[in-house]
N, C-alpha and C. Protein backbone atom coordinates (compact mmCIF):
# COMPACT_ATOMS: atom_id res chain seq x y z
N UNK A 1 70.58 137.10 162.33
CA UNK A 1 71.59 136.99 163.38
C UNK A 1 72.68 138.02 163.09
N UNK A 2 73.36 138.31 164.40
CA UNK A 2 74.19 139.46 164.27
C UNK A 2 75.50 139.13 163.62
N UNK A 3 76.41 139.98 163.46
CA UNK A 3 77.68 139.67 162.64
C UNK A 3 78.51 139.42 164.20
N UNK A 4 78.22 139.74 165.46
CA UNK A 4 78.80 139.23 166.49
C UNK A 4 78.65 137.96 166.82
N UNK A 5 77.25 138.00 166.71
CA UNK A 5 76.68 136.53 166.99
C UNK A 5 77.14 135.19 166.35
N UNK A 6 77.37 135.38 164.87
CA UNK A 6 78.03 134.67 164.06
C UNK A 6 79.55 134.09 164.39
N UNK A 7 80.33 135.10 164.67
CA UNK A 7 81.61 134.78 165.15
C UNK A 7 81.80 134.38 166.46
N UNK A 8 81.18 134.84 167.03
CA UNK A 8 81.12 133.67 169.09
C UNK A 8 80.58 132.26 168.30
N UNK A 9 79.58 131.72 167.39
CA UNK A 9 79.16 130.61 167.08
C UNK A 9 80.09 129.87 167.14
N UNK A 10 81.10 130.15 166.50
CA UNK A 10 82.21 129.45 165.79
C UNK A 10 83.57 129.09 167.55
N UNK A 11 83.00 129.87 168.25
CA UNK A 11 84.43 129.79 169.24
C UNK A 11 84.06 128.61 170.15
N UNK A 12 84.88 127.65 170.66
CA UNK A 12 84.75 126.37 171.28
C UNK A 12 84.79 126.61 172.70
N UNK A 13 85.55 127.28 173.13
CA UNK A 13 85.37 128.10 174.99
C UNK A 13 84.95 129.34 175.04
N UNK A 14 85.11 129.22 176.32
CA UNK A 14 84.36 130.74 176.94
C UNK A 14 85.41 131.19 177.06
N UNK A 15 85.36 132.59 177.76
CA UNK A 15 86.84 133.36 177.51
C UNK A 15 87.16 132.66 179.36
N UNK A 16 88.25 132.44 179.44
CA UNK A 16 88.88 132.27 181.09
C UNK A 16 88.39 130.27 181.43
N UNK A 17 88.45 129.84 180.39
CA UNK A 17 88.48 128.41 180.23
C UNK A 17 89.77 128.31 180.19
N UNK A 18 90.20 126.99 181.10
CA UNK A 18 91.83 126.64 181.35
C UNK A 18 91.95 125.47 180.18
N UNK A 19 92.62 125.39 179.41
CA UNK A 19 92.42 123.86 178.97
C UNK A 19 94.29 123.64 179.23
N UNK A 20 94.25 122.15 179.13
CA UNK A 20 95.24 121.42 178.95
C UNK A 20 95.69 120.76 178.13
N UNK A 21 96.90 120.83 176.87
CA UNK A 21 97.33 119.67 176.33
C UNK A 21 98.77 118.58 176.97
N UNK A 22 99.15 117.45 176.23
CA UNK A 22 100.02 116.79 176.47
C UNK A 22 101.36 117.90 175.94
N UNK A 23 102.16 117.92 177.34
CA UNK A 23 103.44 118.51 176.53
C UNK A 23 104.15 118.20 175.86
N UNK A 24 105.66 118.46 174.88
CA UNK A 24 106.70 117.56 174.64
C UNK A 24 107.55 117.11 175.41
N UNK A 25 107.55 117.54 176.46
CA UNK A 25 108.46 116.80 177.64
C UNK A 25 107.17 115.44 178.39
N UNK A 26 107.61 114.42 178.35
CA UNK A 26 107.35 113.20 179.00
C UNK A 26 106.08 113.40 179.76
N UNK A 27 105.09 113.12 180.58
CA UNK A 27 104.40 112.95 181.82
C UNK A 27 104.26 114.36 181.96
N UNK A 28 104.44 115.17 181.29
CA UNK A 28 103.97 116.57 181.48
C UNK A 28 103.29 117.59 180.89
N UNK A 29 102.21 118.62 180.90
CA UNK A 29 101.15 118.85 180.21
C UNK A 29 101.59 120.59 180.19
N UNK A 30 101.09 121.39 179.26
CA UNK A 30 100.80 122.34 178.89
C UNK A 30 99.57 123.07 179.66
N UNK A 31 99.73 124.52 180.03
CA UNK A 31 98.38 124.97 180.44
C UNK A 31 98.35 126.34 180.06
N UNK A 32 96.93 126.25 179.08
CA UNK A 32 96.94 128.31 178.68
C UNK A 32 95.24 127.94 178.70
N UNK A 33 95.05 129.66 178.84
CA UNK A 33 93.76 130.33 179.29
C UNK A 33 92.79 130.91 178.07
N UNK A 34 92.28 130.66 177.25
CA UNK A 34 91.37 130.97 176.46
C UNK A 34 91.19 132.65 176.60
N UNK A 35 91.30 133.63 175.81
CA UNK A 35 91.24 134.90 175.94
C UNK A 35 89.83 135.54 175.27
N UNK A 36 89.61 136.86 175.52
CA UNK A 36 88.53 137.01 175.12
C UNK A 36 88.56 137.05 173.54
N UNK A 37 87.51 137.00 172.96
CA UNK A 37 87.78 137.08 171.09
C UNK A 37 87.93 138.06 170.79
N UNK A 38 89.09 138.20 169.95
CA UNK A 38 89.61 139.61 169.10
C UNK A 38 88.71 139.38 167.81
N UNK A 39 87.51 140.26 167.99
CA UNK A 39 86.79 140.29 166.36
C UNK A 39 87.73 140.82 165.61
N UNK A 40 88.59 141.86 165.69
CA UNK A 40 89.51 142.10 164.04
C UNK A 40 89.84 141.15 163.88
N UNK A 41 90.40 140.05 164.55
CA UNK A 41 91.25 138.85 164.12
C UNK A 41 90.15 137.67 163.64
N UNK A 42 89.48 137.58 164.60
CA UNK A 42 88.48 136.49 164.24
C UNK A 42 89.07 135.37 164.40
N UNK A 43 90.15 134.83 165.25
CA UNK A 43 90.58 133.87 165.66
C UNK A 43 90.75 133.72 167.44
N UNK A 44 90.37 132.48 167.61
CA UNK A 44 90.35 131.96 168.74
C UNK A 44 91.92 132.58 169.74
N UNK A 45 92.21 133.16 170.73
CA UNK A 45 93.35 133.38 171.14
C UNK A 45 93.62 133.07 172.40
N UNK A 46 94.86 132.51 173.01
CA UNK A 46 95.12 131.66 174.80
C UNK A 46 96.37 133.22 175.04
N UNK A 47 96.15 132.82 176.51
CA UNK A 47 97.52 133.02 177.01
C UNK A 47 97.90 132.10 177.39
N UNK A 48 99.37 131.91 177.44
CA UNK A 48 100.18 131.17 178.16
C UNK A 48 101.62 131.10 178.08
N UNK A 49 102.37 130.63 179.18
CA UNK A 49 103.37 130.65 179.33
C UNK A 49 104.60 129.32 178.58
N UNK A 50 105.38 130.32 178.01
CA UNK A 50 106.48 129.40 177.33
C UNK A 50 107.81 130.17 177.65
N UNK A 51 108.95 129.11 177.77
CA UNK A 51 110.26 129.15 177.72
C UNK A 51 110.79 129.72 176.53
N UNK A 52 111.82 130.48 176.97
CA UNK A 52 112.53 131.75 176.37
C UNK A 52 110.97 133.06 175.66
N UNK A 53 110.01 133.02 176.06
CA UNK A 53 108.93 133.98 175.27
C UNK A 53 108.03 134.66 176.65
N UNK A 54 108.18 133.64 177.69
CA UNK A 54 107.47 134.32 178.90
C UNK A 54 105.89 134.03 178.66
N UNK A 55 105.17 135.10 179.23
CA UNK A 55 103.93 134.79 179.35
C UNK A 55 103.09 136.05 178.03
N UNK A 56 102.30 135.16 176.97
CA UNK A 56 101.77 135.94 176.37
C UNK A 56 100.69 135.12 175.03
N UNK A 57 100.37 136.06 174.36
CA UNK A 57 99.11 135.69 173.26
C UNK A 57 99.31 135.08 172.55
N UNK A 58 99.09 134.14 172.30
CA UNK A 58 98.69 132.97 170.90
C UNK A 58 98.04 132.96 170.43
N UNK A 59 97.79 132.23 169.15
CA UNK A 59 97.03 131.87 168.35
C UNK A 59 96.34 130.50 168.76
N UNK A 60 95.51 129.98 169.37
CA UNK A 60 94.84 129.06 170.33
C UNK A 60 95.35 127.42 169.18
N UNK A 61 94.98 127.41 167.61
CA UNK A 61 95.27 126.52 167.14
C UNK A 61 96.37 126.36 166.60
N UNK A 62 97.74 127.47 166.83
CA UNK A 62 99.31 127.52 166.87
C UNK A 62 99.43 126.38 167.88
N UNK A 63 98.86 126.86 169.10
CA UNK A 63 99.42 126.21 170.18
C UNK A 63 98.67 124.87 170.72
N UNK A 64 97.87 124.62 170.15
CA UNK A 64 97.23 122.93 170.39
C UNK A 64 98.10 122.09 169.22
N UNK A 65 97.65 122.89 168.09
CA UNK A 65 98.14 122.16 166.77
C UNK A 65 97.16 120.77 166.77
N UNK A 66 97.81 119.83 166.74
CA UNK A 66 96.57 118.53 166.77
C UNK A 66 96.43 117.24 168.11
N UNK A 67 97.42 118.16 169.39
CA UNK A 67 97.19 117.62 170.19
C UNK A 67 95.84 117.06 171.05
N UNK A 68 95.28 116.55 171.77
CA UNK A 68 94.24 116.55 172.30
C UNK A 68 94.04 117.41 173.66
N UNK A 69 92.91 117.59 173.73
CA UNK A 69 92.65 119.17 174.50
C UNK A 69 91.97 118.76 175.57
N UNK A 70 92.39 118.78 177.12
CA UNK A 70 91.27 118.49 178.35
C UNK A 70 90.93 119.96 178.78
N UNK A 71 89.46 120.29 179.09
CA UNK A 71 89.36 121.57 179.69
C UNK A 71 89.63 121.47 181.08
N UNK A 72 90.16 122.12 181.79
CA UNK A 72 90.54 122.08 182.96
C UNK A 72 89.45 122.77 184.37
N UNK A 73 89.25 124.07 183.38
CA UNK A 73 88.40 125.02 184.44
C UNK A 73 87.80 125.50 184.13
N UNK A 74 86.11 125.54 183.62
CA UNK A 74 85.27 126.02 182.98
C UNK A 74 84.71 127.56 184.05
N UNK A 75 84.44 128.39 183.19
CA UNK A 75 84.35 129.56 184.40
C UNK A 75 82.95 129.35 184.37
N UNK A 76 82.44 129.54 186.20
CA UNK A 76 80.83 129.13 185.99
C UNK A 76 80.12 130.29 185.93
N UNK A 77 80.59 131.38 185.72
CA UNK A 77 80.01 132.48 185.60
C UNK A 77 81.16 133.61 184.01
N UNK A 78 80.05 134.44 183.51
CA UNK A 78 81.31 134.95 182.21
C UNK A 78 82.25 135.86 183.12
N UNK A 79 81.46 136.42 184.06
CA UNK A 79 82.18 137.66 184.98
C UNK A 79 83.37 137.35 185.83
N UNK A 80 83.13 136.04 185.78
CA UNK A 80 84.63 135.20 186.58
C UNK A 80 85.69 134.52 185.48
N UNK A 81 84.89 134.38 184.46
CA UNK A 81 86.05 133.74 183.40
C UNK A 81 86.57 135.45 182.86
N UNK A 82 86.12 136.41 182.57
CA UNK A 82 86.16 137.73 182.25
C UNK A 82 87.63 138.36 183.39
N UNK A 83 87.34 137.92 184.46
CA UNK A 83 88.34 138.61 185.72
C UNK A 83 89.53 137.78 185.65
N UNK A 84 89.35 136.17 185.38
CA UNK A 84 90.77 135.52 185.11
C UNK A 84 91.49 135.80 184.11
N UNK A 85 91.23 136.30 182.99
CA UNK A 85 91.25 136.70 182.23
C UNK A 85 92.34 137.82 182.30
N UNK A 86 91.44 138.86 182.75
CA UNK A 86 92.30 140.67 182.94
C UNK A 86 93.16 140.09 183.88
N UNK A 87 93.21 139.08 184.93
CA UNK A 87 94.40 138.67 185.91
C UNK A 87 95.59 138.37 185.00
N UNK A 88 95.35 137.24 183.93
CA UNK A 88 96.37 136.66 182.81
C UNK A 88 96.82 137.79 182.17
N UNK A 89 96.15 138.08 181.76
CA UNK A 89 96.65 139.75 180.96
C UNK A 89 97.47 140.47 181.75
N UNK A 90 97.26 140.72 182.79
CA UNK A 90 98.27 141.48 183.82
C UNK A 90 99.62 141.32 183.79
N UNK A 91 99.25 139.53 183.34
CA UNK A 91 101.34 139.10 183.49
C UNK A 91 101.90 139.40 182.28
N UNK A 92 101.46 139.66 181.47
CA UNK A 92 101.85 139.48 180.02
C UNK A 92 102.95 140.42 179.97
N UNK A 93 104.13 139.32 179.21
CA UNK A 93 105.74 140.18 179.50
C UNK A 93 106.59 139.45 180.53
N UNK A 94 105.61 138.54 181.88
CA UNK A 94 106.52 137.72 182.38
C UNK A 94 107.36 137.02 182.38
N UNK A 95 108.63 136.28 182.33
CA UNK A 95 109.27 135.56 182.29
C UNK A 95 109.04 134.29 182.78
N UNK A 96 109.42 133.69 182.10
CA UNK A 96 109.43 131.37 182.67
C UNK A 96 110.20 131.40 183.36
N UNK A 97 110.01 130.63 184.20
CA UNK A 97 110.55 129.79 185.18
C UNK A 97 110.47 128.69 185.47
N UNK A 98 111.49 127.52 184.70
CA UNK A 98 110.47 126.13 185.15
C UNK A 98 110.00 125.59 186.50
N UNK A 99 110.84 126.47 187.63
CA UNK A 99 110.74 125.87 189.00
C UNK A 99 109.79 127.07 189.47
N UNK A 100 109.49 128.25 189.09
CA UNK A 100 108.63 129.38 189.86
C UNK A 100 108.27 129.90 188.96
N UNK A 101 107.62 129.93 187.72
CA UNK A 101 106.25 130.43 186.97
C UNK A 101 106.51 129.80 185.56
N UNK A 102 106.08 128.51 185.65
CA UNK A 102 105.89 127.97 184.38
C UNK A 102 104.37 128.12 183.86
N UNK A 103 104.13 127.39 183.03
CA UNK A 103 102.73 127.46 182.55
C UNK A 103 101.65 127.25 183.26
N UNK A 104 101.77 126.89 184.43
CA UNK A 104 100.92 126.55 185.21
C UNK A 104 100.23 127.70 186.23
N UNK A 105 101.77 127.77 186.75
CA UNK A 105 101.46 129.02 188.11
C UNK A 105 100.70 129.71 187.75
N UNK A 106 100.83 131.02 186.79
CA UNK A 106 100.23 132.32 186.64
C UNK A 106 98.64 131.56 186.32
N UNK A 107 98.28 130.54 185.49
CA UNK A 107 96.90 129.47 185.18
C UNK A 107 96.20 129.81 186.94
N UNK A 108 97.25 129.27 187.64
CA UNK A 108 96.92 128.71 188.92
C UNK A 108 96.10 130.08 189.43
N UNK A 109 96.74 131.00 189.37
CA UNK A 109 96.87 132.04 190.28
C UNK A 109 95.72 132.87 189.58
N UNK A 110 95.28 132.78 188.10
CA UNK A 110 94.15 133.83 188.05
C UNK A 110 93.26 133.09 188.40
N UNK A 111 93.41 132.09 188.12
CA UNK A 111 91.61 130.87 188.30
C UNK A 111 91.65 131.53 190.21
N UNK A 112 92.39 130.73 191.26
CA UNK A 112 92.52 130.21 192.60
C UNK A 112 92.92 131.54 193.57
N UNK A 113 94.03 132.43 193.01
CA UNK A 113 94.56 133.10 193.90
C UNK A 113 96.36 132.79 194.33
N UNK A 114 96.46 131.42 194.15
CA UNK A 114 97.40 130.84 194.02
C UNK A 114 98.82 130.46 193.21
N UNK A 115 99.78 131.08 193.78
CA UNK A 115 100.99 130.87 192.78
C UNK A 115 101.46 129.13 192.65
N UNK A 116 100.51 128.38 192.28
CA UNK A 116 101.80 126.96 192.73
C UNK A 116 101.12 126.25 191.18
N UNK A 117 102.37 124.98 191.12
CA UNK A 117 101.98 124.14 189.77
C UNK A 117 102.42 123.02 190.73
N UNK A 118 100.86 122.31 190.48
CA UNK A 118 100.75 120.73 191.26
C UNK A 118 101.41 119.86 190.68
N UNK A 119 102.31 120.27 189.45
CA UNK A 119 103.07 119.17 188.08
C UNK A 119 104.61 119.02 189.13
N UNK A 120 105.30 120.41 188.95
CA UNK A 120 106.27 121.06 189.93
C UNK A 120 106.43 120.12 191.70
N UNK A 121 105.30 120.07 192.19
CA UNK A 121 105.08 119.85 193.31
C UNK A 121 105.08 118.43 193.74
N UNK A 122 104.65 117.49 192.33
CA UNK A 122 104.59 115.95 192.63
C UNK A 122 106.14 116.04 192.08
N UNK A 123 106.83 116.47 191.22
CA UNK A 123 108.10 116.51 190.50
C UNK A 123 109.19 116.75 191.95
N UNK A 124 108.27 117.53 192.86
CA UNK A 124 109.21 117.77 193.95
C UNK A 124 109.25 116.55 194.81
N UNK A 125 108.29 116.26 194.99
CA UNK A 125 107.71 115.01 195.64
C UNK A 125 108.66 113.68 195.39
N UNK A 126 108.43 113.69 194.44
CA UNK A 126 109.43 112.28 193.56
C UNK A 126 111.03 112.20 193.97
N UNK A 127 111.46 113.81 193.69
CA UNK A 127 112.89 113.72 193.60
C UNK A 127 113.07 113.25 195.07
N UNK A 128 112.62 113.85 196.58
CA UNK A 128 112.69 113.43 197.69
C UNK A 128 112.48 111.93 198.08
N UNK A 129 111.97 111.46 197.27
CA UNK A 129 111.33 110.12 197.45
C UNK A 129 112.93 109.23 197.15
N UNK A 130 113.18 109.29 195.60
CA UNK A 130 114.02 109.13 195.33
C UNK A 130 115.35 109.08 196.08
N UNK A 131 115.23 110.45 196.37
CA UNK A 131 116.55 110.77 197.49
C UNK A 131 116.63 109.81 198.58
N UNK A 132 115.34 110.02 199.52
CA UNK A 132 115.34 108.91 200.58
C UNK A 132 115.66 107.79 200.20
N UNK A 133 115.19 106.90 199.11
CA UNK A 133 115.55 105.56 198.83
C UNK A 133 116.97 105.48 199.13
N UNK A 134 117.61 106.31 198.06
CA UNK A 134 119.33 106.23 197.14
C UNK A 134 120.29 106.49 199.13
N UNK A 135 119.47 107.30 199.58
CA UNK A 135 119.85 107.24 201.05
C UNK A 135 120.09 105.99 201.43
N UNK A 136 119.23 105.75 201.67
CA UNK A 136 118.49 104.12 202.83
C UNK A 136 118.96 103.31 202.00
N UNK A 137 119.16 103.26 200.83
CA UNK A 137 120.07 101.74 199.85
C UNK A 137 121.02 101.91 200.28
N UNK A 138 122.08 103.16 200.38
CA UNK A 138 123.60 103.86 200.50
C UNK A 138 124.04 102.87 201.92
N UNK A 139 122.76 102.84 202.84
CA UNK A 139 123.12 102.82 204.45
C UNK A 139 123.43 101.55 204.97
C-alpha cells in the first residue's frame, strides 16, 4: 500500500463534509467544513468561522476537542465535496458576524448557494414571538 494510501486510512471525512458540534453558547452549535488533507501536516484540517479570527484553518481535533460530532452534509460525490471546499477557501480572511456570517452562513453557502444560518433565523423567529406576546400582555 501506498504512503498516500496509508494516510487517507487514518482520515474520518471526506474533504467538503459539514460536521457539527455543540457550541459554548446554550442551544447553539458550531459548523466547519472538513478540508482537503495537507500530507506535510498529516493532520486532519476544517474551515470555519470564529469570532474575533474570521473565517479560516484549523486543526480539526483543536476544534472538536472532545465534543460530540454530527455530520451534517456528506458530499455525494468527491468533485462536489472538492468544489465546497475551493468555495470555503475563497472566504478565508472573512470576518464574523454573529447576525450576517457566522459559522454557519459561509457552511451554508458553499454546500447550497445560500448565504443564511437556520440557528440565526429561528433566533429571529423567537425574538418576534416574544415581542408579540410582551405586546399583547402590555395591551
Amino acid at each position: 500500500m501506498s504512503y498516500i494510501f496509508q494516510n487517507l486510512e487514518g482520515c474520518r471525512w471526506n474533504p467538503g463534509t459539514v460536521l457539527k458540534i455543540p457550541s459554548d453558547v446554550p442551544f447553539a452549535f458550531h459548523f466547519m467544513m472538513v478540508d482537503l488533507f495537507n500530507f506535510h501536516v498529516g493532520i486532519e484540517t476544517v474551515i470555519h468561522n470564529m469570532p474575533r479570527i474570521g473565517i479560516s484553518v484549523a486543526f480539526l481535533h483543536k476544534v472538536i476537542g472532545k465534543k460530540p460530532v454530527t455530520v451534517c452534509w456528506d458530499p455525494p460525490t468527491p468533485e462536489q465535496g472538492i468544489a465546497a471546499v475551493m468555495r470555503m477557501r475563497s472566504l478565508i480572511g472573512s470576518r464574523y458576524d454573529l447576525v450576517e456570517g457566522n459559522c454557519e452562513h459561509p457552511i451554508m453557502w458553499a454546500v447550497t448557494g445560500d448565504w443564511r444560518s437556520e440557528q440565526i433565523q429561528i433566533a429571529k423567529a423567537g425574538a418576534v414571538l416574544v415581542g408579540a406576546f410582551a405586546l399583547a400582555s402590555a395591551i
